[in-house]
C-alpha atoms as a PDB file:
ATOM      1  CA  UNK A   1     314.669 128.346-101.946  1.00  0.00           C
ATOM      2  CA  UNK A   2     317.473 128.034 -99.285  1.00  0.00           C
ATOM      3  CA  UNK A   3     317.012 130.107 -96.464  1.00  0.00           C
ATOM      4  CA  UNK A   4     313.218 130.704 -97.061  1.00  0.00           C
ATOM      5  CA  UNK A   5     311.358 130.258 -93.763  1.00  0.00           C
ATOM      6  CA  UNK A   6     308.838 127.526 -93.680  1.00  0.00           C
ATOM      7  CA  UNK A   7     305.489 126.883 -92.758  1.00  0.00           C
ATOM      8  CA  UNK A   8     305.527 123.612 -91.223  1.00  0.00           C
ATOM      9  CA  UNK A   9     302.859 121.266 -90.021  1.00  0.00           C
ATOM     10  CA  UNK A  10     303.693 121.935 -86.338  1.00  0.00           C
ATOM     11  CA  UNK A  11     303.817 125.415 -86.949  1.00  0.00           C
ATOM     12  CA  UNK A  12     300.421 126.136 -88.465  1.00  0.00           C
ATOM     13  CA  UNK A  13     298.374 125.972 -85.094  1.00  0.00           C
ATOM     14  CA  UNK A  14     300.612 128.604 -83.920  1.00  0.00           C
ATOM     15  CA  UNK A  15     300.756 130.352 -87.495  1.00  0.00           C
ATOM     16  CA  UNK A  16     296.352 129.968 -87.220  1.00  0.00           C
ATOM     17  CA  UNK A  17     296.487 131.827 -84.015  1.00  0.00           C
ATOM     18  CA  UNK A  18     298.363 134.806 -84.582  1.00  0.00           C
ATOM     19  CA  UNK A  19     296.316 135.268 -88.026  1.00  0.00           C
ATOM     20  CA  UNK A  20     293.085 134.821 -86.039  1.00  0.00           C
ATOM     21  CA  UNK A  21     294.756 137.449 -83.469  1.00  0.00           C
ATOM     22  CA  UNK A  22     295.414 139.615 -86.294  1.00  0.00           C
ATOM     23  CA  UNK A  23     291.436 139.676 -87.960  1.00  0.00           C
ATOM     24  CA  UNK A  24     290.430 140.406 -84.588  1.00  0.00           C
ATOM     25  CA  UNK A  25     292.686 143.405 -84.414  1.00  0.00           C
ATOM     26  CA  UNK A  26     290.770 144.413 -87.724  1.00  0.00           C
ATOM     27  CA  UNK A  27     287.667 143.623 -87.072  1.00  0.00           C
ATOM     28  CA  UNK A  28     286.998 143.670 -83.055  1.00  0.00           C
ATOM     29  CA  UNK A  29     284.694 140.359 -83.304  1.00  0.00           C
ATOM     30  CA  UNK A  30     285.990 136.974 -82.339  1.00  0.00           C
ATOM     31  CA  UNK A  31     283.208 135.203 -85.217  1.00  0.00           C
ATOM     32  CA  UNK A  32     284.240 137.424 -87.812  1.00  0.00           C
ATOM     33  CA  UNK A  33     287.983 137.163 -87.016  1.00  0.00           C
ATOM     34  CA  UNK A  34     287.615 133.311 -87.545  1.00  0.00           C
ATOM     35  CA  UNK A  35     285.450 133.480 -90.572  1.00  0.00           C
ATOM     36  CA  UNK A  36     287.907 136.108 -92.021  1.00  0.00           C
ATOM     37  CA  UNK A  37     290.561 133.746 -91.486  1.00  0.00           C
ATOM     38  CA  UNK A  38     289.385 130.452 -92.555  1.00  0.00           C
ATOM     39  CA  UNK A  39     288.668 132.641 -95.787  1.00  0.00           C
ATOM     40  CA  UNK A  40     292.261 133.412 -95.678  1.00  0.00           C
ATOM     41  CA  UNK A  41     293.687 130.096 -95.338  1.00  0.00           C
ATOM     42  CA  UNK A  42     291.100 129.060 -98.173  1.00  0.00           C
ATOM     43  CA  UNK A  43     292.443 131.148-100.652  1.00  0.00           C
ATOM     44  CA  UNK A  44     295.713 130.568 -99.635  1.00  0.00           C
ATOM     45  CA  UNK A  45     295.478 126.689 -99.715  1.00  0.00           C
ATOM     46  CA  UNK A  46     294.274 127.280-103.422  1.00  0.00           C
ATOM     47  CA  UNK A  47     296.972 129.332-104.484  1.00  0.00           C
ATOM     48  CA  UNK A  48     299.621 127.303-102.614  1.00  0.00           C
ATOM     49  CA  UNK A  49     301.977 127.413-105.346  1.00  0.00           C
ATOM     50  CA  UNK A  50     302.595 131.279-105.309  1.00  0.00           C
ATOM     51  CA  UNK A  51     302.362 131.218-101.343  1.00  0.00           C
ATOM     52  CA  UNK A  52     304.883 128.681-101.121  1.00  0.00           C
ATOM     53  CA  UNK A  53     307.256 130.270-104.107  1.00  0.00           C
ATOM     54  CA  UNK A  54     306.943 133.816-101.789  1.00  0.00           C
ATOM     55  CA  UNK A  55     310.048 134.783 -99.624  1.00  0.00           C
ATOM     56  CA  UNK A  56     307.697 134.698 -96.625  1.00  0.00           C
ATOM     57  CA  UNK A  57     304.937 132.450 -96.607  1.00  0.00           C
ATOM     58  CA  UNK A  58     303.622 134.352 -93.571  1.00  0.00           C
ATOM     59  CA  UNK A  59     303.627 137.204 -94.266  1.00  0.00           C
ATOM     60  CA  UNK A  60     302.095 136.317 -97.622  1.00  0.00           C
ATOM     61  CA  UNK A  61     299.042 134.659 -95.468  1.00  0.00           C
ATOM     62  CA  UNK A  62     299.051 137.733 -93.742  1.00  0.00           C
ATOM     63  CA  UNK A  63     298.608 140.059 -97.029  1.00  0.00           C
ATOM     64  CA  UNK A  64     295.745 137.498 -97.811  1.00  0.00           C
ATOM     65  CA  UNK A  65     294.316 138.119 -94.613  1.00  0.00           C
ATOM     66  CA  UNK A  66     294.188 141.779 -94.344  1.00  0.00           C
ATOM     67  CA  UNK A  67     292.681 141.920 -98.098  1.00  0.00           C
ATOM     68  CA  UNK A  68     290.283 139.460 -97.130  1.00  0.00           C
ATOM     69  CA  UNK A  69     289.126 141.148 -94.673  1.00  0.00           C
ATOM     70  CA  UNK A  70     289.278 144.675 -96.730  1.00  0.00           C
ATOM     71  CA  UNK A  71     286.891 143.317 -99.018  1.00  0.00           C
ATOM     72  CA  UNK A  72     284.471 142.422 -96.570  1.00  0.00           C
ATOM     73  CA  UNK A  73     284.526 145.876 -95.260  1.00  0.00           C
ATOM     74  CA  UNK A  74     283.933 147.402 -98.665  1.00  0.00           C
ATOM     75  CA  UNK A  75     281.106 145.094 -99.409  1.00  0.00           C
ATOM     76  CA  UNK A  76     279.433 145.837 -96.547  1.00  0.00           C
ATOM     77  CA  UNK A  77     280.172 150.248 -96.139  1.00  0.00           C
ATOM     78  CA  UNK A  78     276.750 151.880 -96.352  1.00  0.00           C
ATOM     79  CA  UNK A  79     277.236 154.756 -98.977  1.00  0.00           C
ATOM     80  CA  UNK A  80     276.650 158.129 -98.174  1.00  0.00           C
ATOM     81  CA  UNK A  81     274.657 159.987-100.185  1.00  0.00           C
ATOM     82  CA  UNK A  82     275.382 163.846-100.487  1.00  0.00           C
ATOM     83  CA  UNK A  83     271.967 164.410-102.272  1.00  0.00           C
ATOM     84  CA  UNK A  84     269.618 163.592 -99.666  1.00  0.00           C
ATOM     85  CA  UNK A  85     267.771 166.175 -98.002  1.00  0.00           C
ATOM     86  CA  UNK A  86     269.426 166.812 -93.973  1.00  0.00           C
ATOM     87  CA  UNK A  87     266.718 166.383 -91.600  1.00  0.00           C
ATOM     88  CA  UNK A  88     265.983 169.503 -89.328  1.00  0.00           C
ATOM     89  CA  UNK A  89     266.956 168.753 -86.079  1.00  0.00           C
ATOM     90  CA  UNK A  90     264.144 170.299 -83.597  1.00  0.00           C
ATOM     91  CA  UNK A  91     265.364 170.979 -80.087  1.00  0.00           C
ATOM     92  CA  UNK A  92     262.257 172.806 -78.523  1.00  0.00           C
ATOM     93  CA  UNK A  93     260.176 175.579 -78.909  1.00  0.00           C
ATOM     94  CA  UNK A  94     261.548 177.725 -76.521  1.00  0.00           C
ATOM     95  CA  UNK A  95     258.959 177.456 -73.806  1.00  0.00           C
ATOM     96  CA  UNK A  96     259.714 173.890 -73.204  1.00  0.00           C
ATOM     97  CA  UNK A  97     262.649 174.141 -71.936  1.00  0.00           C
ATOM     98  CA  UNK A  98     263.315 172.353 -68.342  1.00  0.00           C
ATOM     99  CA  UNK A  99     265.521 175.063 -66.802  1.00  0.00           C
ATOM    100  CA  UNK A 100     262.254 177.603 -67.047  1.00  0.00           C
ATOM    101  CA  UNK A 101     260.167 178.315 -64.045  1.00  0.00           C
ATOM    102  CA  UNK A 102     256.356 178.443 -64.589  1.00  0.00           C
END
């Protein structure tokens, strides 16, 4: 496609480190942020063909990237349950209390 920016070679060290950059913005750990994006690059090396047929490669790998690490935030959500029964919160007694001269 003329006019269709490329990912080069030379350009994917520089290309790795602004995805890495952006799973850390997402997920605030450096290990994650480089698991999340070797996922990425994964998935996108396997579906090269649509990446590469995309009018921005990038920002393709980017998409990939953010849902990547989207799913790994739904997998691992702990589920609230509205049904449990709330836990009474007990404070004191009343003659406890530390402000209370004897």
């Amino acid at each position: 496609m003329p006019g269709t920016p490329r990912i080069s070679a030379s350009s994917w060290p520089a290309a790795g480190l602004a995805w890495c950059g952006l799973a850390y913005g997402l997920t605030g750990d450096r290990w994650l942020a480089e698991d999340i994006a070797q996922s990425a690059l994964a998935s996108a090396f396997a579906a090269w063909w649509r990446v590469r047929r995309a009018g921005d490669p990038d920002a393709y790998v980017r998409r990939i990237l953010i849902n990547t690490s989207n799913r790994r935030l739904r997998k691992h959500r702990v589920a609230e349950n509205p049904r449990a029964p709330a836990v009474p919160v007990v404070v004191g007694d009343g003659n406890t209390s530390p402000w209370r001269r004897r």
